[in-house]
Protein backbone atom coordinates (compact mmCIF):
# COMPACT_ATOMS: atom_id res chain seq x y z
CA UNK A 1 16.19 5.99 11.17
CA UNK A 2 14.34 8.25 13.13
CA UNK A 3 11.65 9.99 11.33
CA UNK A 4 9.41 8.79 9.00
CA UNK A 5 10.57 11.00 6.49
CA UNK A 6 14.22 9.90 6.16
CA UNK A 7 12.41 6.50 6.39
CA UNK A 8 10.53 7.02 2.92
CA UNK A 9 13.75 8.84 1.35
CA UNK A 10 15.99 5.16 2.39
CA UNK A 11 12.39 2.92 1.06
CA UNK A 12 12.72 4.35 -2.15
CA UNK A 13 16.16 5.49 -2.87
CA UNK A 14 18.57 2.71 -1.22
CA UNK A 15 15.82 -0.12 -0.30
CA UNK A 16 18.50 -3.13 -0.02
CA UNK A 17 20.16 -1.25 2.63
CA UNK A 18 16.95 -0.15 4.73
CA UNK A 19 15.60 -3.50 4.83
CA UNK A 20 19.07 -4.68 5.92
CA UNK A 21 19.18 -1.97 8.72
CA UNK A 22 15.45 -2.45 9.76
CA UNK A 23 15.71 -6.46 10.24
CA UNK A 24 15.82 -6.07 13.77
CA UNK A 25 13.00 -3.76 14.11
CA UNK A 26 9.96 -4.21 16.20
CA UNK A 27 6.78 -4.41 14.82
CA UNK A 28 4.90 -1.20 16.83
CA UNK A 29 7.55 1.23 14.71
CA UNK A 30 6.23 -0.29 11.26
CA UNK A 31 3.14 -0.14 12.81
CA UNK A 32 3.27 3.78 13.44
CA UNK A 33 5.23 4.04 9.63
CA UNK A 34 1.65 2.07 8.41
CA UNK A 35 -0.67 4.36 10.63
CA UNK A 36 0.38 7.62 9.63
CA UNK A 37 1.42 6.75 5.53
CA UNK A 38 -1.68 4.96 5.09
CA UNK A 39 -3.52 8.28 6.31
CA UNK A 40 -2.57 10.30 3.36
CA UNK A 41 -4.00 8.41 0.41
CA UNK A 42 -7.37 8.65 2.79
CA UNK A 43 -7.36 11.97 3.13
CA UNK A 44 -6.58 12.57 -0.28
CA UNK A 45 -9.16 10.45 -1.84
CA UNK A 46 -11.48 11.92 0.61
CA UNK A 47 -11.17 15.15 -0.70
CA UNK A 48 -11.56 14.40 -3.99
CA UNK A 49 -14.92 12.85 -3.26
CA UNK A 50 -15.76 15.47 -1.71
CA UNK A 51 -15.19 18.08 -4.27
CA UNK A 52 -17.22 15.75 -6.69
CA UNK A 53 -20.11 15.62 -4.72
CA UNK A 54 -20.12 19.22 -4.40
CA UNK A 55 -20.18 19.87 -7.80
CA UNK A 56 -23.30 17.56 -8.32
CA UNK A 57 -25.20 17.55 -4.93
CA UNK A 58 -25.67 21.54 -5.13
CA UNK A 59 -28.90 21.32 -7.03
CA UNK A 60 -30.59 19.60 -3.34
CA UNK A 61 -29.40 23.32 -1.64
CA UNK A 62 -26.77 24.45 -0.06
CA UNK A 63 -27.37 22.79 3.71
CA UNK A 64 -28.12 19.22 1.85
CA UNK A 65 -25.01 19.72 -0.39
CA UNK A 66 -22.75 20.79 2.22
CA UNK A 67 -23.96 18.09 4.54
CA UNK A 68 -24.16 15.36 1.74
CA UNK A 69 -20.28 15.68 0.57
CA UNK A 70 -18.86 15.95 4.34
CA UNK A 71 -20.22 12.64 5.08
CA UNK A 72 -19.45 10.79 2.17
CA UNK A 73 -16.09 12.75 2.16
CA UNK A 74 -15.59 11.25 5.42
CA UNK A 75 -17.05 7.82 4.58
CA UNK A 76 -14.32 7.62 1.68
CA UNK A 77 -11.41 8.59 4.31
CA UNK A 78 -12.71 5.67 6.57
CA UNK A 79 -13.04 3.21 3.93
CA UNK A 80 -9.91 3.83 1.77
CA UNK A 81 -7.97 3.99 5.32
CA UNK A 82 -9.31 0.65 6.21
CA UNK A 83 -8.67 -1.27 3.14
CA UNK A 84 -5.31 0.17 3.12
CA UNK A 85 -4.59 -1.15 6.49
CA UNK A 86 -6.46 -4.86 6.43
CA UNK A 87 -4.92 -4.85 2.76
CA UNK A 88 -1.11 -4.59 4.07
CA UNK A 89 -2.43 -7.75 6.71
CA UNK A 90 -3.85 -9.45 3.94
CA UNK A 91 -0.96 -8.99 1.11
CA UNK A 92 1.38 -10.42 4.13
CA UNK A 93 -0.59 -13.92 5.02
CA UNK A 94 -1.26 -14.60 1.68
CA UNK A 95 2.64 -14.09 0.33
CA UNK A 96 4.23 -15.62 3.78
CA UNK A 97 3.78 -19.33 2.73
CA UNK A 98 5.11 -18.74 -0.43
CA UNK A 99 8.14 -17.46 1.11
CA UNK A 100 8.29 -20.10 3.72
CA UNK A 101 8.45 -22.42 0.90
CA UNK A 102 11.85 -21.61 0.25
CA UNK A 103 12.50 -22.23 4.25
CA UNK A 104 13.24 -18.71 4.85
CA UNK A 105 14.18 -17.33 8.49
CA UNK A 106 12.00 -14.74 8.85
CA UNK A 107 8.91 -14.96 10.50
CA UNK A 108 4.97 -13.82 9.59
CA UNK A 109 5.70 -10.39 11.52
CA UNK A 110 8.81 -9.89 9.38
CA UNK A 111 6.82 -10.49 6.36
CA UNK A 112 4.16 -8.18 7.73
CA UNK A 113 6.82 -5.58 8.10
CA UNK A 114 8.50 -5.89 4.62
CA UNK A 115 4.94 -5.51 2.73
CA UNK A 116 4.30 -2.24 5.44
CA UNK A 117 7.66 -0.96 3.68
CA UNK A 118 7.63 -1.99 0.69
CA UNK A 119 4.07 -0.21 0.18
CA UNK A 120 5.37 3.25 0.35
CA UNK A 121 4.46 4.03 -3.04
CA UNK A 122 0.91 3.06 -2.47
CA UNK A 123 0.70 5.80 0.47
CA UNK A 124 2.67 8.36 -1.38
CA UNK A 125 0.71 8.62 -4.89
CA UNK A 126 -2.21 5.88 -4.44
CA UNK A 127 -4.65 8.65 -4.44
CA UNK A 128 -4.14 9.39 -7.72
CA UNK A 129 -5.97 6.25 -8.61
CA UNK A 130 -9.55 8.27 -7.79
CA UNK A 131 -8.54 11.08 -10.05
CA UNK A 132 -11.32 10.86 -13.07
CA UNK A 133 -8.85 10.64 -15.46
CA UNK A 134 -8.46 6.59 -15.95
CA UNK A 135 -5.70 6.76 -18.38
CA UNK A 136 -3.32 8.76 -15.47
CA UNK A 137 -5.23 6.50 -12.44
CA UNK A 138 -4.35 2.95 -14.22
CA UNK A 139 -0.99 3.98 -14.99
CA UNK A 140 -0.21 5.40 -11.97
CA UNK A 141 -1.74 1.89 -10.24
CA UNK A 142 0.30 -0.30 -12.77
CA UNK A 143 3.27 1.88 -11.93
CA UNK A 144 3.32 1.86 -7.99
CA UNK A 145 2.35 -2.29 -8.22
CA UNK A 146 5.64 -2.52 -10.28
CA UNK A 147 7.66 -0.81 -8.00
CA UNK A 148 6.24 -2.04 -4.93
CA UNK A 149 6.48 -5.60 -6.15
CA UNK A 150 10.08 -4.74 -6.81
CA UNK A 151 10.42 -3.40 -2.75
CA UNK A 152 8.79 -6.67 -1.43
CA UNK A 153 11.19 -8.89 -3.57
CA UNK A 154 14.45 -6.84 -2.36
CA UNK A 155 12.65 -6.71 1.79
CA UNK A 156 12.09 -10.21 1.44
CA UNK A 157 15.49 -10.81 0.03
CA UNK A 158 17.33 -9.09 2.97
CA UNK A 159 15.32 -9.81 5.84
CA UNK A 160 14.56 -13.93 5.22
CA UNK A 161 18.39 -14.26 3.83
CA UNK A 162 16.99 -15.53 0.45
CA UNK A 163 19.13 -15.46 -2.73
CA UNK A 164 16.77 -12.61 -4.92
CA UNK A 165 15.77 -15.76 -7.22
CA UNK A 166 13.84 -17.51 -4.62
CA UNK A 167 12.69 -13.93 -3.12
CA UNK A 168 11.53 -12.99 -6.75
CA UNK A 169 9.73 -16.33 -7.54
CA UNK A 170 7.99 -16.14 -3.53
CA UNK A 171 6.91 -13.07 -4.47
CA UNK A 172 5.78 -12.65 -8.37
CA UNK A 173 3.40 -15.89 -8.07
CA UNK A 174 0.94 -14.73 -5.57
CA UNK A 175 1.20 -11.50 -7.14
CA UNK A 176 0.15 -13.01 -10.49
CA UNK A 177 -2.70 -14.99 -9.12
CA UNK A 178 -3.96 -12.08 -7.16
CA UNK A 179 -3.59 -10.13 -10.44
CA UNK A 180 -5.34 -12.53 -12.17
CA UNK A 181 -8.13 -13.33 -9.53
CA UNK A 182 -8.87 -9.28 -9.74
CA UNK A 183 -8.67 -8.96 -13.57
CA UNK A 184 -11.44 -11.70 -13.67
CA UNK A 185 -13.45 -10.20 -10.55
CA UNK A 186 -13.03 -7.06 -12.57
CA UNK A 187 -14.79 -8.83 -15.85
């Protein structure tokens, strides 16, 4: 798979057999896939920042207004681009012992790749979760977890040889603490 288009059409229409084809992969081209996806929900949120602070910074003049939503605009394409990126790191050490648990074959970077993968959603239409609207951005948040949660369980499946039991169970118990842990952080 060459381009990181037909990558994203195999992710979410025939994941079983990308993760089968991409278990020998190297880590720099999920790397690059992570790189430029993780980009778009940046940009994306960044603009929408930025066209809020527009409409309420213009009573401090046009050079302050102008000036104010640029940076935070591109403070909000840093940030979100950041904690996309340390978040895919993150997701991976904290699910890789529960996968190891099952004595899988895959190692940490394999892991690392699977979560880069099975994220796709989260780079397509995770901007949507700074859209005003709440009732569209937490069901558009519930929905990509759901289906991403579903990627990492069939990726784990294929590329540590585990029966989709054991991959399901690795996988939907760290996601329910960490669900759990930000539900209560949330309250």
């Amino acid at each position: 798979m060459k381009t990181t288009y037909s990558k994203i059409r195999k992710i979410l229409k025939c994941p079983s057999e990308f993760f089968e084809k991409t278990k020998k992969e190297n880590q720099k081209q999920s790397n690059n896939f992570l790189k430029k996806l993780s980009s778009m929900p940046a940009i994306f949120a960044g603009l929408i920042t930025m066209f809020g602070f527009m409409s309420i910074s213009s009573m401090f003049g046009i050079f302050a207004s102008i000036y104010v939503t640029l940076i935070m605009g591109v403070f909000t394409i840093i940030y979100v681009y950041v904690l996309f990126v340390l978040g895919i790191y993150l997701t991976a050490i904290i699910f890789h012992p529960f996968i190891r648990f099952f004595n899988c074959e895959g190692t940490l970077k394999d892991t690392t790749r699977i979560i880069i993968y099975a994220n796709t959603p989260s780079y397509l239409f995770g901007a949507l979760m700074f859209v005003p609207l709440k009732i569209i951005s937490y069901s558009v948040m519930v929905l990509i977890i759901i289906y991403s949660t579903y990627l990492t369980i069939i990726g784990v499946s294929k590329q540590h040889n585990l029966s989709i039991k054991k991959s399901a169970i690795s996988i939907l118990i760290p996601t329910a603490i960490l669900l759990v842990a930000t539900i209560y952080l949330i309250i």
